[in-house]
Protein backbone atom coordinates (compact mmCIF):
# COMPACT_ATOMS: atom_id res chain seq x y z
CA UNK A 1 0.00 0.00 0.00
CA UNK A 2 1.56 3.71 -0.84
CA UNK A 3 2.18 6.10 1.78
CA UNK A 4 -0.40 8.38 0.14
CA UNK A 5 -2.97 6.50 0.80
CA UNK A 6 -2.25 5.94 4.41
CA UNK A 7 -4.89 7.99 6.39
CA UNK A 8 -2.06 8.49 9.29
CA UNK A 9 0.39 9.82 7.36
CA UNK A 10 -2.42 12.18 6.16
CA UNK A 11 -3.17 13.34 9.64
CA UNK A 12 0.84 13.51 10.56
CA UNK A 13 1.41 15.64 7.45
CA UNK A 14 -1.81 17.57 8.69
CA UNK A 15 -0.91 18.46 12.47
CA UNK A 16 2.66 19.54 10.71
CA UNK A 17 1.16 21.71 8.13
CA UNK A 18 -0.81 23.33 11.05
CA UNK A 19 2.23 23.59 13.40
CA UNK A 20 4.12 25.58 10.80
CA UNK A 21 1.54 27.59 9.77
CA UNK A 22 0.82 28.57 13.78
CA UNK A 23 4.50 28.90 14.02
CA UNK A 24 4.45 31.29 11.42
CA UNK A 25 1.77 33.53 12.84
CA UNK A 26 3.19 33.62 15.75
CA UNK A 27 6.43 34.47 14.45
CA UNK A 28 4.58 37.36 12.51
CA UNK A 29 2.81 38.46 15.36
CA UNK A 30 6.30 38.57 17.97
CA UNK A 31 7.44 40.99 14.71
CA UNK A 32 4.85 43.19 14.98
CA UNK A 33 5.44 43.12 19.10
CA UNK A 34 8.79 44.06 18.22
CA UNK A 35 8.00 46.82 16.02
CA UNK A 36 5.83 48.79 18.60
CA UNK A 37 8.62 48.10 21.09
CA UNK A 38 10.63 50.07 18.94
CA UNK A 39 8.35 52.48 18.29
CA UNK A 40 7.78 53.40 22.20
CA UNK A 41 11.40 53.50 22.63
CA UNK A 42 11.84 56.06 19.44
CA UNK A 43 8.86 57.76 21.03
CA UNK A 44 10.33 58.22 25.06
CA UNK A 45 13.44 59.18 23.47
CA UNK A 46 11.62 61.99 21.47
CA UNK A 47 10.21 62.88 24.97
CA UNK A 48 13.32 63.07 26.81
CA UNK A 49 14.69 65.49 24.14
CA UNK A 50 11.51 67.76 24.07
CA UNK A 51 12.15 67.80 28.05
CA UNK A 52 15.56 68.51 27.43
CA UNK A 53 14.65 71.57 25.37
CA UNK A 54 11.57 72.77 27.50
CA UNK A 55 13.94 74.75 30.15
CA UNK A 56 16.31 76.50 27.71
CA UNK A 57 12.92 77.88 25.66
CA UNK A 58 11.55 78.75 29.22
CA UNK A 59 14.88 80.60 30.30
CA UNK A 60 14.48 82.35 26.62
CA UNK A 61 10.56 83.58 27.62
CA UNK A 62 12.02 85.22 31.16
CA UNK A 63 14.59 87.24 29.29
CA UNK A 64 11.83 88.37 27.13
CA UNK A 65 9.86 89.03 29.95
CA UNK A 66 12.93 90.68 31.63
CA UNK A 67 13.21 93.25 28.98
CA UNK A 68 9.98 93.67 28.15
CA UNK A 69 9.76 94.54 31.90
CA UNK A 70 12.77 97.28 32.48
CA UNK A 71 15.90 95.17 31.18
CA UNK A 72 18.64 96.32 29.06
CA UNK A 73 16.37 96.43 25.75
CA UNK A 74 13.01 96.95 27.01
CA UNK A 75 11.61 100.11 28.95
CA UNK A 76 11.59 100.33 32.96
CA UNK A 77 8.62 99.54 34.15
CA UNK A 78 9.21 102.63 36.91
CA UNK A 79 9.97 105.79 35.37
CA UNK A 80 12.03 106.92 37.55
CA UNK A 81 14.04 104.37 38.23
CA UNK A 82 17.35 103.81 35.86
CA UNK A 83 18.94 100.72 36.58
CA UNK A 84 15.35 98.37 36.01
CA UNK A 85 14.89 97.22 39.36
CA UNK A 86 11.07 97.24 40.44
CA UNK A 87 11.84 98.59 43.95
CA UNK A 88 11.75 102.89 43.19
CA UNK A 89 15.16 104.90 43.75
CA UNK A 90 16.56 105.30 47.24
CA UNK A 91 16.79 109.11 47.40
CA UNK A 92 19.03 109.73 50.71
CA UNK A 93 18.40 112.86 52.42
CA UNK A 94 20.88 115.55 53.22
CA UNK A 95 21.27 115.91 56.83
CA UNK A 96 21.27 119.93 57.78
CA UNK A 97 24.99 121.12 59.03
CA UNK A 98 24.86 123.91 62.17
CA UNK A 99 28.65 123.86 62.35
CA UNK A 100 31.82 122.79 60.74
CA UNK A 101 34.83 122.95 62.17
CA UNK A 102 38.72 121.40 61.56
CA UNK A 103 38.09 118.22 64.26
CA UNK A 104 34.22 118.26 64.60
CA UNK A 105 30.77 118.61 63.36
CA UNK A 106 27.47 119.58 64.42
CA UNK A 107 24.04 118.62 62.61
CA UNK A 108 20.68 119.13 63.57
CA UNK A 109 19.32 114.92 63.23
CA UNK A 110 15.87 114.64 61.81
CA UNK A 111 13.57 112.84 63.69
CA UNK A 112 13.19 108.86 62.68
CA UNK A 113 16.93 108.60 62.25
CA UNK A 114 19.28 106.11 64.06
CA UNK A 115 22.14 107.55 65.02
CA UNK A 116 24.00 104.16 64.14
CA UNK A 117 23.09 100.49 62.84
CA UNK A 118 21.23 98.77 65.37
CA UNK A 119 19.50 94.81 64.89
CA UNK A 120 17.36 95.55 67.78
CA UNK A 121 15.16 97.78 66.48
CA UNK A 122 14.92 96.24 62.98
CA UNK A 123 11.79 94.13 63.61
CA UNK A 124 9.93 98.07 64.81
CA UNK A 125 11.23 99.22 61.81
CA UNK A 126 11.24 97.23 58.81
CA UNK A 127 12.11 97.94 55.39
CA UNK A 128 15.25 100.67 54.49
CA UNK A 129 16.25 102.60 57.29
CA UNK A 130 18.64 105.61 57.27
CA UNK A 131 20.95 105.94 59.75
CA UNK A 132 22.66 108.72 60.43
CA UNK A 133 26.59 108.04 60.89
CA UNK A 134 26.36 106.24 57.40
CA UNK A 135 24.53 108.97 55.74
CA UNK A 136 26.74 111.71 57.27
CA UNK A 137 30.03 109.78 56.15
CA UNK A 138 28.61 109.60 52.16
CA UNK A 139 27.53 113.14 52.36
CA UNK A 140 30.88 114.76 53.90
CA UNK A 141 33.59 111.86 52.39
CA UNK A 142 34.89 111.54 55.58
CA UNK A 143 35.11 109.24 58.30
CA UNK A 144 33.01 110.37 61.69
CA UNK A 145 32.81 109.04 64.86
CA UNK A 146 29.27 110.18 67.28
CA UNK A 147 29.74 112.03 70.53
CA UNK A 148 26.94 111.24 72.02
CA UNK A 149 23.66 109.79 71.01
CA UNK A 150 19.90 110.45 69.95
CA UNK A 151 16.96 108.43 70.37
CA UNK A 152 15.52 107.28 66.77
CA UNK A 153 12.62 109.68 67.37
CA UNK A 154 14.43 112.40 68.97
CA UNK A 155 15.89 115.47 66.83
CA UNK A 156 18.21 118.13 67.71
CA UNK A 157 21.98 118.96 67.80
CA UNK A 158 24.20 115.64 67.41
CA UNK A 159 28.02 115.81 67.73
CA UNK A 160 30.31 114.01 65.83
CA UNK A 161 34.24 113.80 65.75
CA UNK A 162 36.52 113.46 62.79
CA UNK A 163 39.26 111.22 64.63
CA UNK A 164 38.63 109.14 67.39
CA UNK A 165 41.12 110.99 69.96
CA UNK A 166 38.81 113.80 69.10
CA UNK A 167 35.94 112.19 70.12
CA UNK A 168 37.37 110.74 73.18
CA UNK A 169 37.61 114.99 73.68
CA UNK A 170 34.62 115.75 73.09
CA UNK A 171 32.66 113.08 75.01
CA UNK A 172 34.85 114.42 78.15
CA UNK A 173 33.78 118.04 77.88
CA UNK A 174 30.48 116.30 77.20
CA UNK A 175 30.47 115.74 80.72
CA UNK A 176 31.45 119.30 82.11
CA UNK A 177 28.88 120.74 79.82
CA UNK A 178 24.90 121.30 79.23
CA UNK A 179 22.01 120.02 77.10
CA UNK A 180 18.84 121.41 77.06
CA UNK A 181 16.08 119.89 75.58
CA UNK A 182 12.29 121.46 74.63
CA UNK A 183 9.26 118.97 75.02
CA UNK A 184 5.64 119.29 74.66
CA UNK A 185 4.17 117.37 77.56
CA UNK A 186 0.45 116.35 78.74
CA UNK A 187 -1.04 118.26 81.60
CA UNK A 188 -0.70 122.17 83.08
CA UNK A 189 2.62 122.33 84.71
CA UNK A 190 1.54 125.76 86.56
CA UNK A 191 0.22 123.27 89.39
CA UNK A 192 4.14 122.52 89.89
CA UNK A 193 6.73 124.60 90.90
CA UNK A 194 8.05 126.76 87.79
CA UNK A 195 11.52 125.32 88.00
CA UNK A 196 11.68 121.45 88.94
CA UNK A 197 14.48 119.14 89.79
CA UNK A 198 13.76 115.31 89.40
CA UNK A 199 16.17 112.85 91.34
CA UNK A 200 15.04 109.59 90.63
CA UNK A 201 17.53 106.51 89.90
CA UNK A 202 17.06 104.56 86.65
CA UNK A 203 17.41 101.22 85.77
CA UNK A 204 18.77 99.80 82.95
CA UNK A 205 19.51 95.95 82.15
CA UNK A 206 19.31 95.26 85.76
CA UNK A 207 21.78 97.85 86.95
CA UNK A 208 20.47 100.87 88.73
CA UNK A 209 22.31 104.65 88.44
CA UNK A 210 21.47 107.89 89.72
CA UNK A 211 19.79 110.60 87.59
CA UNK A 212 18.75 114.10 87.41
CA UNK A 213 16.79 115.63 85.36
CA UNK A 214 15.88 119.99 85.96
CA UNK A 215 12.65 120.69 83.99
CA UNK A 216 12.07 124.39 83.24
CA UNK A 217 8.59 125.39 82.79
CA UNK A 218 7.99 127.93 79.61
CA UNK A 219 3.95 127.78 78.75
CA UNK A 220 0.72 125.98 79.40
CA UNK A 221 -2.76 125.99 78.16
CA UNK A 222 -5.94 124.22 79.59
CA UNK A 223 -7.00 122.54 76.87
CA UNK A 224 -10.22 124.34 75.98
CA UNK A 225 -8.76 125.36 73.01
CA UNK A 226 -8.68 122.23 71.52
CA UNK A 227 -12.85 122.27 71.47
CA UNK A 228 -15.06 119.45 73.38
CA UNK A 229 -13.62 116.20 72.06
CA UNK A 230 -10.43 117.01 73.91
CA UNK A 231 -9.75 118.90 76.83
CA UNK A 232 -6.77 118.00 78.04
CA UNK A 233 -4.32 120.51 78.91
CA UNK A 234 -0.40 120.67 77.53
CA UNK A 235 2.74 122.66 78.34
CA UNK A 236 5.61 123.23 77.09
CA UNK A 237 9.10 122.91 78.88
CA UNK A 238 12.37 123.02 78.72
CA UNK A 239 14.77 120.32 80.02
CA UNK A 240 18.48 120.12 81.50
CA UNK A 241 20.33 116.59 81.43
CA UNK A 242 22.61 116.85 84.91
CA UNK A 243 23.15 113.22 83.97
CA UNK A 244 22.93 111.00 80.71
CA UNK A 245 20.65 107.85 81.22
CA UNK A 246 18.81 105.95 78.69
CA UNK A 247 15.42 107.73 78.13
CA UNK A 248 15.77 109.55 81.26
CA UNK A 249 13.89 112.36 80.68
CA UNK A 250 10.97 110.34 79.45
CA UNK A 251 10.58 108.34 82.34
CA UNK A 252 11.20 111.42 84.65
CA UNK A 253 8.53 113.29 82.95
CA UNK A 254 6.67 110.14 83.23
CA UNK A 255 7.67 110.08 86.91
CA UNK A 256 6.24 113.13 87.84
CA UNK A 257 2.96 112.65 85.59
CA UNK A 258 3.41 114.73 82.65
CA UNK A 259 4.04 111.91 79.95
CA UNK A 260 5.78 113.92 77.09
CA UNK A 261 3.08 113.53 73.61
CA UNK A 262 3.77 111.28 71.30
CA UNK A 263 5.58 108.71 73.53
CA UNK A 264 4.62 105.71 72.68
CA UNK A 265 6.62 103.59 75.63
CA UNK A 266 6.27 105.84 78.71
CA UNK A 267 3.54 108.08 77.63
CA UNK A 268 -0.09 108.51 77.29
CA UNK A 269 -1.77 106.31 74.32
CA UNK A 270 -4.98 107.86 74.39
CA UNK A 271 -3.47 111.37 74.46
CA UNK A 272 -1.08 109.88 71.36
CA UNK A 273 -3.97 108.92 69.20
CA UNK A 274 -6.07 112.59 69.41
CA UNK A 275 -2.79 113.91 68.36
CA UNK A 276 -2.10 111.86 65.83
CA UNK A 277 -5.64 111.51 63.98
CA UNK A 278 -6.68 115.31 64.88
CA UNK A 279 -3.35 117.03 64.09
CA UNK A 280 -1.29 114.26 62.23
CA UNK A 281 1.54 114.50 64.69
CA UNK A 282 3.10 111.00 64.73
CA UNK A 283 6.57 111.48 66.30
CA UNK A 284 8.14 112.37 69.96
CA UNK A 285 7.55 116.16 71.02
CA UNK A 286 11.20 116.11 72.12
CA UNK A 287 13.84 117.69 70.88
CA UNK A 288 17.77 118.66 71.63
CA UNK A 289 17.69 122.44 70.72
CA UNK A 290 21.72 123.06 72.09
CA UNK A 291 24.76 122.17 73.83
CA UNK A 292 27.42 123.90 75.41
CA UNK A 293 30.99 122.62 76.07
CA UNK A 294 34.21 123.68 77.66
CA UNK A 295 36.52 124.18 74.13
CA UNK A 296 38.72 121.21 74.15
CA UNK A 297 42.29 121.74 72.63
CA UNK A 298 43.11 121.18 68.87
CA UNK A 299 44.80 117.79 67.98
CA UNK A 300 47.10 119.54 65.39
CA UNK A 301 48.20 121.87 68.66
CA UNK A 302 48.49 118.86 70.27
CA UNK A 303 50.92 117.12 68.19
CA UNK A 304 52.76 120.36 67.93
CA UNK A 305 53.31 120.66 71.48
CA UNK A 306 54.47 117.13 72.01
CA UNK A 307 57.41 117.76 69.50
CA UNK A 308 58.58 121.42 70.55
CA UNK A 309 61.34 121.78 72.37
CA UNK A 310 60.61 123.28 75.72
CA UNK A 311 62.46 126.66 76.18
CA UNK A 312 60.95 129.03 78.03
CA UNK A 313 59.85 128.55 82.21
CA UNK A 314 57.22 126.90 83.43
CA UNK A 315 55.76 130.00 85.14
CA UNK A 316 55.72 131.26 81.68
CA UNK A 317 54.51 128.41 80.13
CA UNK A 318 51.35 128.59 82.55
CA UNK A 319 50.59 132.12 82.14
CA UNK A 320 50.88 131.36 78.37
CA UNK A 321 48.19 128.50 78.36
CA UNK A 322 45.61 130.52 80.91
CA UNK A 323 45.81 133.25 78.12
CA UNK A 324 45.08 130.78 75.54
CA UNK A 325 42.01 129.03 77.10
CA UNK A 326 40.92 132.49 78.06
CA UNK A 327 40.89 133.25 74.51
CA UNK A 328 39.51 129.93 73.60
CA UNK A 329 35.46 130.35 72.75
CA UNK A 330 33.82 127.90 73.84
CA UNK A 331 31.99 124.46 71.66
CA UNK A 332 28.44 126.35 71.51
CA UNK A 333 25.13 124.83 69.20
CA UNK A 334 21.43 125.55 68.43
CA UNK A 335 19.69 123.89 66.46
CA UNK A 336 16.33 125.19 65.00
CA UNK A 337 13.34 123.36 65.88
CA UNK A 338 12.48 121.10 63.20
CA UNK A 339 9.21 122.04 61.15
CA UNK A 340 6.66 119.34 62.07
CA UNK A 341 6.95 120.76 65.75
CA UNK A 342 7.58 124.40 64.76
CA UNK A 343 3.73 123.94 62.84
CA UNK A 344 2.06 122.14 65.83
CA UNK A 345 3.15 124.88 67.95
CA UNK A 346 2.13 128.08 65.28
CA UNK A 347 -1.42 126.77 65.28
CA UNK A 348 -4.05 128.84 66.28
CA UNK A 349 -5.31 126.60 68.67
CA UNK A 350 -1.41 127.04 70.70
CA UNK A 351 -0.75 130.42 69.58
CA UNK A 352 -1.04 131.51 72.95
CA UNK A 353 1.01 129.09 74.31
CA UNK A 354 3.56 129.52 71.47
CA UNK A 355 4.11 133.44 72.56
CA UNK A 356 4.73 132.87 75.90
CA UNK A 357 6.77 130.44 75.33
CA UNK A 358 9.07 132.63 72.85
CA UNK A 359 8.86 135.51 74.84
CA UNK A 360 10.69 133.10 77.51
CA UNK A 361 12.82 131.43 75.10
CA UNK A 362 13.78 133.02 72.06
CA UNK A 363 15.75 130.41 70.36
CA UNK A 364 12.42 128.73 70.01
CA UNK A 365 11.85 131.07 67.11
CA UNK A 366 15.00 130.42 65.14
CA UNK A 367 14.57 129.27 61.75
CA UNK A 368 16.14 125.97 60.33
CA UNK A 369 19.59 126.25 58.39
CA UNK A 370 21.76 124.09 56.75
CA UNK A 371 25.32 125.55 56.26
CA UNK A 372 26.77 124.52 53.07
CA UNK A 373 28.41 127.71 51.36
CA UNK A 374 31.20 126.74 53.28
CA UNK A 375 33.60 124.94 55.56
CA UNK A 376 35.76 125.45 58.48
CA UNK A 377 38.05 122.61 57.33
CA UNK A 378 41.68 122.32 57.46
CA UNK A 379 42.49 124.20 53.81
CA UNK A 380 40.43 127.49 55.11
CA UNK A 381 42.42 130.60 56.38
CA UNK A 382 42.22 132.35 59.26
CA UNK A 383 39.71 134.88 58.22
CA UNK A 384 37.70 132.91 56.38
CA UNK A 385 37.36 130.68 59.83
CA UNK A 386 36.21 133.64 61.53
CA UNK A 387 34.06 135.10 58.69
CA UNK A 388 32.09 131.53 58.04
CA UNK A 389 31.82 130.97 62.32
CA UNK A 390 29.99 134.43 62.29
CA UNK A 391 27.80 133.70 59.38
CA UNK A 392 26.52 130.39 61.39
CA UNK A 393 26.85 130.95 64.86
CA UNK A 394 23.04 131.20 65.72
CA UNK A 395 23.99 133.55 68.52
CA UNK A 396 24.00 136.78 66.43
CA UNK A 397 20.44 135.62 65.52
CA UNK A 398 19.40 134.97 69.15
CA UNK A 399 20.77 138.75 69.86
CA UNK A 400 19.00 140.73 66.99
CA UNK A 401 15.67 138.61 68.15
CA UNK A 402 15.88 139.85 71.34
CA UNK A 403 16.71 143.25 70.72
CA UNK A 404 13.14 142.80 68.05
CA UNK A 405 11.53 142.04 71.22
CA UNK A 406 13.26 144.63 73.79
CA UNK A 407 11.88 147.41 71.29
């Protein structure tokens, strides 16, 4: 019998021709497996590229955006700004000059001014802050050392040294001499005695000192004034530092129950806020209006004397130097009160108080200055010295005011 008429063989062929063929498909069909394999890979790579060039097209967009906003190429954004930052341009302000001498100078500090770079205050005070010794150095290119010091929302006459030796001078005469102060306080002082000495110790960081405080009654009013939402009373007085604590005549005036308006720490709050919505006074009513100081000697005299040769007596030599302290004016400055309390005090509502008050104390009426036309540094002559100290010495203006009032 042939083989292809054998119905195994027929089947065996069969379930081979089937095997092959399923083979086959399923070869075809891995293929096409592997083709979209591929084709995910080609595509994640194509991702990864697209990612790779998402950041530098993003980095392009801000520079647009940068210029567009104030860059280089674009225009600023603030008009008055130059360099294309969005914060506006710091303008620093020029702090007035009442004196300026070889060794020293005097300035009359605006009010919310520290007289040096403090952290303490910085969370009170955020934002820029101006301060004072750094302002003082930029404006007169020199290096300056304070005397003595302000509070931040105190104004008046501020000392400060152009060598430290100077300073060290300075800050002793300090101590031999006066500083008299003018503050607006709450209350009618005529129930006290018209001159009053406070001796009351103060303590600070746990340590306790003596201090003395003379308070010199110019002018009060009662308060009616002011109409029927406020009838408070107010006076004005003038202070004398016998010692130097910290806020010591705040807490004396305190002390003695006249707060002095617009403290915020030892004063009245109530009394604060009627001044500040009704009259827009936001500050301390306190202000250093002069100081007067034994003259301390030059350092260039100094150094001068240190090298001479000593030939004369020492009888002669003392005769010699009582001649030349006699000669020797002394370290005398006013200092104008500022305008924000010169207008509180010219309203009508105080003009009563204001002419008593000036009648007692002329310098009161001064009028700020700033001396810049010129300088009593170390290139000026001797008559130009004396010329310049009699243009700004506020003394000649004190005199002329008085004789006003005499006639």
């Amino acid at each position: 019998m042939s083989a292809s008429n054998d119905p195994a063989g027929q089947d065996i062929r069969t379930s081979e021709l089937e095997e092959s063929l399923s083979s086959s498909a399923s070869e075809s069909h891995d293929d096409d497996d592997d083709d979209e394999s591929d084709n995910d890979h080609g595509k994640a790579e194509q991702d990864k590229e697209e990612e790779k060039e998402e950041p530098a097209k993003l980095h392009k967009k801000k520079r647009r955006n940068r210029r567009g906003r104030g860059g280089q190429k674009g225009q600023t954004k603030n008009p008055n700004n130059s360099n294309g930052s969005h914060h506006p341009k710091l303008i620093r302000p020029r702090i007035p000059i009442l004196q300026y001498h070889n060794d020293w100078v005097a300035i009359n500090k605006p009010a919310q001014m520290s007289v040096h770079r403090s952290g303490r205050n910085s969370h009170k005070q955020p934002g820029r802050q101006f301060v004072v010794s750094t302002l003082l150095k930029r404006q007169l290119s020199r290096k300056v050392w304070p005397v003595h010091r302000l509070d931040h929302r105190t104004s008046g006459v501020l000392l400060f040294a152009f060598e430290s030796k100077v300073c060290g001078q300075l800050h002793s005469a300090l101590k031999a001499g006066t500083k008299e102060y003018i503050c607006l306080v709450r209350g009618d002082w005529r129930n006290l005695e018209p001159t009053l000495l406070v001796d009351q110790p103060i303590t600070v960081q746990e340590v306790t000192r003596e201090a003395q405080t003379e308070f010199q009654w110019l002018a009060s009013i009662n308060g009616a004034q002011f109409g029927e939402e406020y009838q408070g009373a107010c006076s004005l007085v003038k202070c004398r530092l016998l010692t130097g604590r910290k806020h010591q005549i705040r807490r004396h005036a305190h002390a003695i129950g006249h707060p002095i308006i617009g403290d915020s720490e030892h004063g009245d709050s109530k009394v604060n806020r009627w001044w500040r919505q009704n009259r827009g006074f936001n500050r301390l009513f306190l202000h250093c209006m002069s100081v007067d100081l034994p003259p301390i000697q030059r350092v260039q005299e100094e150094d001068d004397q240190e090298t001479a040769t000593i030939s004369t007596a020492h009888d002669n030599k003392d005769s010699s130097d009582n001649n030349d302290n006699k000669h020797t004016p002394r370290i005398q400055c006013v200092a104008p009160l500022s305008p924000e309390l010169a207008r509180v005090l010219q309203r009508d509502d105080l003009k009563e108080l204001w002419e008593v008050a000036v009648a007692k104390e002329p310098r009161l009426a001064l009028q700020p200055y700033d001396e810049q036309g010129g300088t009593l540094g170390r290139g000026a002559t001797a008559a130009q010295k004396k010329m310049l100290s009699e243009q700004q010495q506020p003394a000649l203006q004190l005199a002329n005011y008085e004789g006003e009032i005499a006639s």
